[in-house]
C-alpha atoms as a PDB file:
ATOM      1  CA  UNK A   1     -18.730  35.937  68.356  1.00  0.00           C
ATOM      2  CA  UNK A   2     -22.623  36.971  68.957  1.00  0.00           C
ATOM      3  CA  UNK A   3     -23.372  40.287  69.502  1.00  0.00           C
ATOM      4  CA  UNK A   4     -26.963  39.756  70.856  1.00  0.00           C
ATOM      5  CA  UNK A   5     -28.116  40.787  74.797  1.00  0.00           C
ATOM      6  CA  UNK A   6     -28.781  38.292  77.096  1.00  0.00           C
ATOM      7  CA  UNK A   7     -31.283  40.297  79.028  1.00  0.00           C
ATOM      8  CA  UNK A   8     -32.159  38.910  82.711  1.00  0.00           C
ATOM      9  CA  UNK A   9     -35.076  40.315  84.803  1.00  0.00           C
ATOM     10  CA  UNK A  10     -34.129  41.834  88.117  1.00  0.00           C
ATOM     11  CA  UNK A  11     -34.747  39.662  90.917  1.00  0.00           C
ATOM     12  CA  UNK A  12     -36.245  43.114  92.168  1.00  0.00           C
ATOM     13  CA  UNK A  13     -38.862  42.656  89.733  1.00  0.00           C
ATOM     14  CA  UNK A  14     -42.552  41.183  90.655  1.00  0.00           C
ATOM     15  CA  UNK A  15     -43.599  38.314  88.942  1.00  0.00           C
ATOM     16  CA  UNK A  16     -47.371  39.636  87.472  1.00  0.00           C
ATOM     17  CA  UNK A  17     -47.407  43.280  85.767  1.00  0.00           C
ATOM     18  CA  UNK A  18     -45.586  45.080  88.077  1.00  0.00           C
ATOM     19  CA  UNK A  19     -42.420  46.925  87.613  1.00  0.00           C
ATOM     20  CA  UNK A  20     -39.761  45.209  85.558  1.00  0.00           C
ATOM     21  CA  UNK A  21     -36.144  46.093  84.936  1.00  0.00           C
ATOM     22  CA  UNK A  22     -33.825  43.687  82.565  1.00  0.00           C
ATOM     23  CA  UNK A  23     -30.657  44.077  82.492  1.00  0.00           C
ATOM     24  CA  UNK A  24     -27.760  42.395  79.821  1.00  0.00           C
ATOM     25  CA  UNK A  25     -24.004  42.881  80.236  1.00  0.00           C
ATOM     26  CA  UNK A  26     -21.754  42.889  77.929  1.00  0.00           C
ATOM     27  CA  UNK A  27     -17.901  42.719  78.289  1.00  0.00           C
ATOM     28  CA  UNK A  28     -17.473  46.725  78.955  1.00  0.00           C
ATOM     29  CA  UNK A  29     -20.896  47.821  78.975  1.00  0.00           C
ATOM     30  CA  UNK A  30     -23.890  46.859  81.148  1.00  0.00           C
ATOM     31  CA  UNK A  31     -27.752  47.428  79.369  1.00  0.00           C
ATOM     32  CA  UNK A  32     -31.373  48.292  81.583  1.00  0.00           C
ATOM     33  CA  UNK A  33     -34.287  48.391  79.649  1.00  0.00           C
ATOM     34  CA  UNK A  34     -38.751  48.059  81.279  1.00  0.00           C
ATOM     35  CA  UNK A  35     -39.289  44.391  80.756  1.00  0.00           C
ATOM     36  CA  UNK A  36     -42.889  45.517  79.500  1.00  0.00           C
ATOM     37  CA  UNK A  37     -41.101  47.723  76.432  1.00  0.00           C
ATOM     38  CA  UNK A  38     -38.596  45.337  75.343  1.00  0.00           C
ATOM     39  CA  UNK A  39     -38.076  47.044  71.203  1.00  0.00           C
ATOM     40  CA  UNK A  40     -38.214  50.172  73.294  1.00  0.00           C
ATOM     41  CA  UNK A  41     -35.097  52.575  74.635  1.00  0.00           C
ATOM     42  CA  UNK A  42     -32.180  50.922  76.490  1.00  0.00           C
ATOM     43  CA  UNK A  43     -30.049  52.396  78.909  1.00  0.00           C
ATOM     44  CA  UNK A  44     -25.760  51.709  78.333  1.00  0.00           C
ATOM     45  CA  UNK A  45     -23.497  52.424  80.988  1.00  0.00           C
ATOM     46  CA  UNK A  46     -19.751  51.732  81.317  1.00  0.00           C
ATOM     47  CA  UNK A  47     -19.900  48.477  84.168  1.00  0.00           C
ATOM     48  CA  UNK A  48     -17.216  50.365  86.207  1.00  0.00           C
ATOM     49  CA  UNK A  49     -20.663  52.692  86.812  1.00  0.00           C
ATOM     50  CA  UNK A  50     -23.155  50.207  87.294  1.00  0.00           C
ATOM     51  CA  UNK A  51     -20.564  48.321  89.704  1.00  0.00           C
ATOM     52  CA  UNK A  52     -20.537  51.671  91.999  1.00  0.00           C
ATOM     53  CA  UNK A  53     -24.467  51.855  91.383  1.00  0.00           C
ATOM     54  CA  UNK A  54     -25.052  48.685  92.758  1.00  0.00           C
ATOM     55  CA  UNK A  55     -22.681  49.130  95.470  1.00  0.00           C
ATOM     56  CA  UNK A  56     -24.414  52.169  96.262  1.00  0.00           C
ATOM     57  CA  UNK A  57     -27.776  51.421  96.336  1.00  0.00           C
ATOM     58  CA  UNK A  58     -27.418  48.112  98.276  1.00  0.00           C
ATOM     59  CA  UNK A  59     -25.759  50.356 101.259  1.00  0.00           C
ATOM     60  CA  UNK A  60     -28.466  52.476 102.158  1.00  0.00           C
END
């Protein structure tokens, strides 16, 4: 089994040198890193939490 992210760019994102968020999931964790520093940090959060995050922002 292959441990290595898929990461997808937010259909948020612009497509020139604007602001980019990726994203990769992976079975109990989802991962958000800038597009534009991709061997830079990465954000994990448990997907329960990006589930209610989504939910959440999509409301307002």
């Amino acid at each position: 089994m292959s441990t290595e992210l898929i990461w997808l760019k937010s259909s948020y994102s612009g497509g020139a040198a604007g602001d980019c968020v990726e994203v990769a999931t992976h079975p109990h964790t989802v991962h958000v890193r800038d597009s534009k520093r991709p061997q830079g940090p990465a954000l994990a959060v448990p997907a329960v939490a990006w589930a209610q995050f989504v939910v959440f922002t999509s409301v307002g």
